[in-house]
Protein backbone atom coordinates (compact mmCIF):
# COMPACT_ATOMS: atom_id res chain seq x y z
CA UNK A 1 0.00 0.00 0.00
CA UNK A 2 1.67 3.73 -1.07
CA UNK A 3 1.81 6.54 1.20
CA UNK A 4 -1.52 8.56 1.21
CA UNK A 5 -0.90 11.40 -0.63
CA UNK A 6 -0.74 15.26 0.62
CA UNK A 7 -4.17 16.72 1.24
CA UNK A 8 -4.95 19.52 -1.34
CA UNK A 9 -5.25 23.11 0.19
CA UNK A 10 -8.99 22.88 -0.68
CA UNK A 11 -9.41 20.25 2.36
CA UNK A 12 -8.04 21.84 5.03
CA UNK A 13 -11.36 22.33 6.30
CA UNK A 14 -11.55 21.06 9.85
CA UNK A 15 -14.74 18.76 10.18
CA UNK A 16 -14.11 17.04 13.72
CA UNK A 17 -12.95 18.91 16.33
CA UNK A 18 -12.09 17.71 19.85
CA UNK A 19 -10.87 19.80 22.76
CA UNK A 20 -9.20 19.07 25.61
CA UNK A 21 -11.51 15.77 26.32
CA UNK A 22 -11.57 13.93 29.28
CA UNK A 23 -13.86 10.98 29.54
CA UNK A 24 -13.55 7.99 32.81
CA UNK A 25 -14.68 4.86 33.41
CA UNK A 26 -16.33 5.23 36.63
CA UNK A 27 -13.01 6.95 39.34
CA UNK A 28 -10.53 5.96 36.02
CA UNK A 29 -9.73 8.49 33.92
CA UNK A 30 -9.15 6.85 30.62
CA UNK A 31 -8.80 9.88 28.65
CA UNK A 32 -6.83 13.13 30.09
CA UNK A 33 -7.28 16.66 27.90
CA UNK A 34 -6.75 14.90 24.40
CA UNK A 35 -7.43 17.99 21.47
CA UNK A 36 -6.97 16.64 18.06
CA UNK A 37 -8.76 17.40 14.38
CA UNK A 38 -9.65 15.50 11.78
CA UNK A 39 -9.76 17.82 7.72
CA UNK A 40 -12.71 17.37 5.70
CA UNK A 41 -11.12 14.18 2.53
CA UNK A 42 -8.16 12.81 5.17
CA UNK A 43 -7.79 9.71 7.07
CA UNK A 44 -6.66 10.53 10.36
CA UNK A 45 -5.17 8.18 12.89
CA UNK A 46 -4.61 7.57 16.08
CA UNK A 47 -1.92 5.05 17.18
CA UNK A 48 -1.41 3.40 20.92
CA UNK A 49 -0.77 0.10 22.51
CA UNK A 50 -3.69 -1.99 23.85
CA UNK A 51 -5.23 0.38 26.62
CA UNK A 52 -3.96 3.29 25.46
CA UNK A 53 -7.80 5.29 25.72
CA UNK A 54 -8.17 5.04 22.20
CA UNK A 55 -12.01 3.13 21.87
CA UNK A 56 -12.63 5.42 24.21
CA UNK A 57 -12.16 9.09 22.38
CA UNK A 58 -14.13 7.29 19.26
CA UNK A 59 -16.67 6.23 21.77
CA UNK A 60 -16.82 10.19 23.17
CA UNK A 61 -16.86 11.55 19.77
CA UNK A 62 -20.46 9.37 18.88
CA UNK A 63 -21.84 10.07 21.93
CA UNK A 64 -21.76 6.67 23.65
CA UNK A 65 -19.60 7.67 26.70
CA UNK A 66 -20.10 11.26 28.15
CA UNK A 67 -17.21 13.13 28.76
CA UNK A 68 -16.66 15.03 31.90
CA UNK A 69 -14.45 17.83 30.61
CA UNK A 70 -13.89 19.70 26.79
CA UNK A 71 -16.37 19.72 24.12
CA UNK A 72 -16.52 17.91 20.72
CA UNK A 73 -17.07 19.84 17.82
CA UNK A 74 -18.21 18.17 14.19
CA UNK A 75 -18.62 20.07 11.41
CA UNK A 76 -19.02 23.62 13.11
CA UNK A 77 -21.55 22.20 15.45
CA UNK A 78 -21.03 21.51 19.35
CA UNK A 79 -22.16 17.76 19.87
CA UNK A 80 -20.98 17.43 23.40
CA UNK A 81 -22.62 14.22 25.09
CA UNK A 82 -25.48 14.27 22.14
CA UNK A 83 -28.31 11.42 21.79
CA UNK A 84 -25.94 9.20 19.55
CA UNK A 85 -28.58 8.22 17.32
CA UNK A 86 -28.70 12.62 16.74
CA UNK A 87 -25.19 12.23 16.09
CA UNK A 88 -25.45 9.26 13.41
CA UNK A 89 -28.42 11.85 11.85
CA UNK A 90 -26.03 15.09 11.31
CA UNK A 91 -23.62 12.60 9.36
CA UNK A 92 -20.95 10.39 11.45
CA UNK A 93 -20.96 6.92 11.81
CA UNK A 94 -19.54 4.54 13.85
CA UNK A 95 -17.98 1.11 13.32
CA UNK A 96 -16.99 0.00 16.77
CA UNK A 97 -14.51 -2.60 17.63
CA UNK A 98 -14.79 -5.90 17.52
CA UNK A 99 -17.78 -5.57 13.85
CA UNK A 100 -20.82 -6.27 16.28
CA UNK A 101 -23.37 -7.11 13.20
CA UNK A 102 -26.63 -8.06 13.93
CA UNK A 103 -25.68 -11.98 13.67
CA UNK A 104 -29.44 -13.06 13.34
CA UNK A 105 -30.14 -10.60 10.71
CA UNK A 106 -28.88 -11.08 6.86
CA UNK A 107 -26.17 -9.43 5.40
CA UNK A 108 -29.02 -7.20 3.29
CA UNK A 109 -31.10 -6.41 6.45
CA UNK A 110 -27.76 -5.24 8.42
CA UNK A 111 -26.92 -3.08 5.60
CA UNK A 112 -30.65 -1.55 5.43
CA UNK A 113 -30.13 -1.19 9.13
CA UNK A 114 -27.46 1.28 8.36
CA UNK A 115 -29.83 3.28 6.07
CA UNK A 116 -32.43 3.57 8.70
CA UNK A 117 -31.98 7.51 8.79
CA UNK A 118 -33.01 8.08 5.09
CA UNK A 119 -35.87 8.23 3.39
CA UNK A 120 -34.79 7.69 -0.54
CA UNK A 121 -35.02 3.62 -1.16
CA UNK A 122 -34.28 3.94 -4.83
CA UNK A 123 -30.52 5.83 -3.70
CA UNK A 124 -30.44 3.21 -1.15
CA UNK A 125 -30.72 0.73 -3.75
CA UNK A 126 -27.90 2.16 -5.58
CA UNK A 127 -25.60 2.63 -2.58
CA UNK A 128 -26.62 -1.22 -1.65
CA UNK A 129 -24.96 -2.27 -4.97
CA UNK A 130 -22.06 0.31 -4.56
CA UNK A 131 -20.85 -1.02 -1.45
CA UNK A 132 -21.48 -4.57 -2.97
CA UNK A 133 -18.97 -3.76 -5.74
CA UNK A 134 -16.32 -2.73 -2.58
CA UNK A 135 -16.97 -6.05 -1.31
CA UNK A 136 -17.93 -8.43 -4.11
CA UNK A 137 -18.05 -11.64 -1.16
CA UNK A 138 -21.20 -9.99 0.88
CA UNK A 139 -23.22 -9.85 -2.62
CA UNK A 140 -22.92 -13.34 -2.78
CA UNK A 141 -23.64 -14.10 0.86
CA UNK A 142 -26.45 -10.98 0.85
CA UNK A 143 -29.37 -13.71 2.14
CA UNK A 144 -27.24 -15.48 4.74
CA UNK A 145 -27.22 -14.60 8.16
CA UNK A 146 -24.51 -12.45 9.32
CA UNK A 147 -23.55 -14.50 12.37
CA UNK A 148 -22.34 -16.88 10.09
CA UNK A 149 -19.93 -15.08 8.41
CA UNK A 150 -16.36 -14.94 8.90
CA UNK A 151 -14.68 -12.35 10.93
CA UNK A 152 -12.95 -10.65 8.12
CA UNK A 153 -16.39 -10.97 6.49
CA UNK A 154 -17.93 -9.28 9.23
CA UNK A 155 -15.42 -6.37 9.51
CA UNK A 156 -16.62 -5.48 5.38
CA UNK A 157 -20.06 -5.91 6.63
CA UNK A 158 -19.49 -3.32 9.34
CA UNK A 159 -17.91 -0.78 7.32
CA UNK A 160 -20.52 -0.93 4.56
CA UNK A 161 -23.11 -1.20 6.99
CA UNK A 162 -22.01 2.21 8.00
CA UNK A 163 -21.55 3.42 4.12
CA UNK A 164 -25.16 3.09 3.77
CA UNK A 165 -26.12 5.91 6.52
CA UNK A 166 -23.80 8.12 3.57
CA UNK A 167 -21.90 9.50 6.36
CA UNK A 168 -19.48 12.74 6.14
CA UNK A 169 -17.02 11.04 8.62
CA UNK A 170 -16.30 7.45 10.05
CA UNK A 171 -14.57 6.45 12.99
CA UNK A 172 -13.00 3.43 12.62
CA UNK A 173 -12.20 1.00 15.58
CA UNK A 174 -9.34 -1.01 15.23
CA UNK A 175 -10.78 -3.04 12.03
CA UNK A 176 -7.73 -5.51 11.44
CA UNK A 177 -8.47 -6.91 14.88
CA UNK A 178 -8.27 -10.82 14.88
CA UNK A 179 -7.92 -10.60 10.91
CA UNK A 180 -5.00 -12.44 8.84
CA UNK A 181 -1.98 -10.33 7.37
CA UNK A 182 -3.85 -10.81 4.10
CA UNK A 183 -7.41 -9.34 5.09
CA UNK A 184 -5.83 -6.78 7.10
CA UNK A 185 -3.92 -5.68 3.65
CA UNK A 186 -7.17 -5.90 1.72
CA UNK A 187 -9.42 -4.53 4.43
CA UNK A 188 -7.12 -1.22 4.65
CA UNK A 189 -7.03 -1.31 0.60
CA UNK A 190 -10.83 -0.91 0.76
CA UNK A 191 -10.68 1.89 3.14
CA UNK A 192 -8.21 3.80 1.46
CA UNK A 193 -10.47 3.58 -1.38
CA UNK A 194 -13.16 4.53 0.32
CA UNK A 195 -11.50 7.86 1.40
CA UNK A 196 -10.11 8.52 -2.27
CA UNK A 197 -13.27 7.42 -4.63
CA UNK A 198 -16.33 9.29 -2.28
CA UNK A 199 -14.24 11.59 -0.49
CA UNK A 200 -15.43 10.49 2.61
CA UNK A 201 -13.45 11.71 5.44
CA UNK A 202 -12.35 8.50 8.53
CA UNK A 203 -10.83 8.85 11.87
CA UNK A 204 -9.25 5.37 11.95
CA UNK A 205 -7.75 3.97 15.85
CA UNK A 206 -5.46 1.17 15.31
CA UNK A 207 -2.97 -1.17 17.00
CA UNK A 208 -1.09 -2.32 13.49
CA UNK A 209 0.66 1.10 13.35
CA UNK A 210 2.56 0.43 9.76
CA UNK A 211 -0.58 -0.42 8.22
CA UNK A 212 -2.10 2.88 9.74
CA UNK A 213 0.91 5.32 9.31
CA UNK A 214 0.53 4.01 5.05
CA UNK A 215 -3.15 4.87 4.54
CA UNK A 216 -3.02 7.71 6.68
CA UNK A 217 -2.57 11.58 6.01
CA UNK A 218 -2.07 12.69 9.28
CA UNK A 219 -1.59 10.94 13.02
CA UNK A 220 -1.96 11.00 16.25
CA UNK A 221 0.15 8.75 19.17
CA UNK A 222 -1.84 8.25 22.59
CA UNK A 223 0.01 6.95 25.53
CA UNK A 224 -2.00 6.37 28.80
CA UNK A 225 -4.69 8.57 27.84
CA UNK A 226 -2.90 11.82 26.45
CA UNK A 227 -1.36 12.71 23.24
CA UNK A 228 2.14 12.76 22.96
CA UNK A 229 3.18 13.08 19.68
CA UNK A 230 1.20 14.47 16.03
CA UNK A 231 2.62 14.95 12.88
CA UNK A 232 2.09 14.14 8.98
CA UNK A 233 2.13 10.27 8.50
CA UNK A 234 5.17 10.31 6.56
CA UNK A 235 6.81 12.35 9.02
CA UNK A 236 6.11 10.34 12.11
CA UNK A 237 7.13 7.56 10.20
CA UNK A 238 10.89 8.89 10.20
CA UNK A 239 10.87 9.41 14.03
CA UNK A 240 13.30 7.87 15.80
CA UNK A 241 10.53 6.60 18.68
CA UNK A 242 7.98 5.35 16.20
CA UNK A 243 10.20 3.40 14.63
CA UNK A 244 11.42 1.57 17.63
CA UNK A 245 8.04 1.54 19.65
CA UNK A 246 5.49 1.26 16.90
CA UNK A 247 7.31 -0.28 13.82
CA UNK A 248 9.50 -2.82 15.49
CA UNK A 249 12.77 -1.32 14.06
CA UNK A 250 15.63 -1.01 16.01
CA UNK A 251 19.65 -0.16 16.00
CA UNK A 252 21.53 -3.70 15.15
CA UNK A 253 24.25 -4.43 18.50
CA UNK A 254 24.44 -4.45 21.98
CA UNK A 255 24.07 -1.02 21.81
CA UNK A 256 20.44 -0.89 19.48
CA UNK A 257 19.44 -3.21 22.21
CA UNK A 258 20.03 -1.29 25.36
CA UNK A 259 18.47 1.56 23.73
CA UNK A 260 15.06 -0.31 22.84
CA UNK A 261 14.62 -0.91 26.36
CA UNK A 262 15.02 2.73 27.16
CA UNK A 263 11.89 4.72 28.31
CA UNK A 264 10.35 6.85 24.86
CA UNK A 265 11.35 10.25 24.53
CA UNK A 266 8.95 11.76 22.29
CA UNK A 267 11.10 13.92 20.61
């Protein structure tokens, strides 16, 4: 997969806002005064280890989990602990970890569930056979009950399921979760796509941090709940701690070894 390419001036538009956001779990803190953006046409991302807070700043963002400090902005409008299904209705949509389909409902019905906010069927129709063309396998399973699916199956099901809702931004939970090298490369494929072909505009969390860093514009690194780091993709690539923390690379020698064990620096 190529490096996503720069964003044209035209889309530096700011369509997500967040603002020193603080959400908890109960007394836990899981997320302390992150602020990031997310431009109208890029795929944003933000990298962390398993943990890290980063479900729960998507889960903020769509209103699931009310945050007890900072405000969340999307597309000029304050959306701050919203109704979620309001949120879905103004234009974002959600694909949370782990798929969660409907598993008793078909592959069509999910996917009609994720048009439930509009009222033209025949454009429906058409995006029903649009998102079939992304994913040529759910076509030919479209009657068969989405339970029984595979789990990479069920990821493309998720993502088109929130297609259909014709959404100005996704988040994107960790989708190469439990996947194989090989549907993790075509799952990201699709979703670069995605972004490029309808313009649509993703805020993609994610564990697999080369995979994210290559079909990403710009990025984000959480570490125990703050942000420590944000840069252009290809730039944080060439840091010195993302290579070593997130990309597994490392000096050869004794001395590339003492150094991986060293605490990150951030710089």
């Amino acid at each position: 997969m190529s490096a996503a390419p720069a964003l044209p001036a035209a889309q530096d538009e700011v369509v997500l806002r967040l603002a020193n956001i603080e959400s908890s779990y109960g007394p836990i803190k899981a997320i302390r005064g992150v602020s990031l953006q997310v431009r109208r046409g890029e795929i944003a991302t933000v990298l962390g280890s398993n943990g890290a807070g980063k479900t729960t700043i998507l889960k903020t963002i769509s209103g699931i989990i009310d945050p007890r400090k900072g405000s969340v902005h999307f597309q000029g409008q304050d959306i701050t602990a919203h109704d979620p299904a309001a949120i879905v209705r103004r234009g974002l949509s959600h694909v949370p970890e782990g798929r969660e389909v409907f598993p008793l409902l078909s592959v069509r019905d999910n996917l009609l569930m994720g048009a439930y906010t509009r009222p033209d069927r025949d454009a429906v129709a058409r995006d029903m056979e649009t998102v079939y063309g992304y994913f040529p396998i759910l076509a030919e399973r479209r009657d068969q009950d989405a339970g029984l699916l595979s789990g990479g199956q069920q990821q493309m099901l998720a993502i088109s399921r929130a297609l259909m809702a014709r959404p100005e931004l996704i988040l994107l939970d960790e989708p190469s979760l439990g996947l194989s090298p090989r549907l993790t490369k075509e799952i990201f494929e699709i979703v670069v796509r995605i972004n490029r072909e309808r313009g649509t505009t993703i805020l993609l969390v994610e564990q697999n941090a080369n995979m994210a860093l290559n079909a990403s514009d710009y990025g984000y690194v959480l570490e125990n709940g703050r942000i420590v780091m944000e840069d252009r993709c290809a730039a944080l690539r060439e840091k010195d701690d993302i290579k070593e923390f997130y990309l597994g690379m490392r000096d050869a020698g004794v001395r590339g070894e003492r150094r991986w064990k060293k605490k990150k620096t951030w710089r």
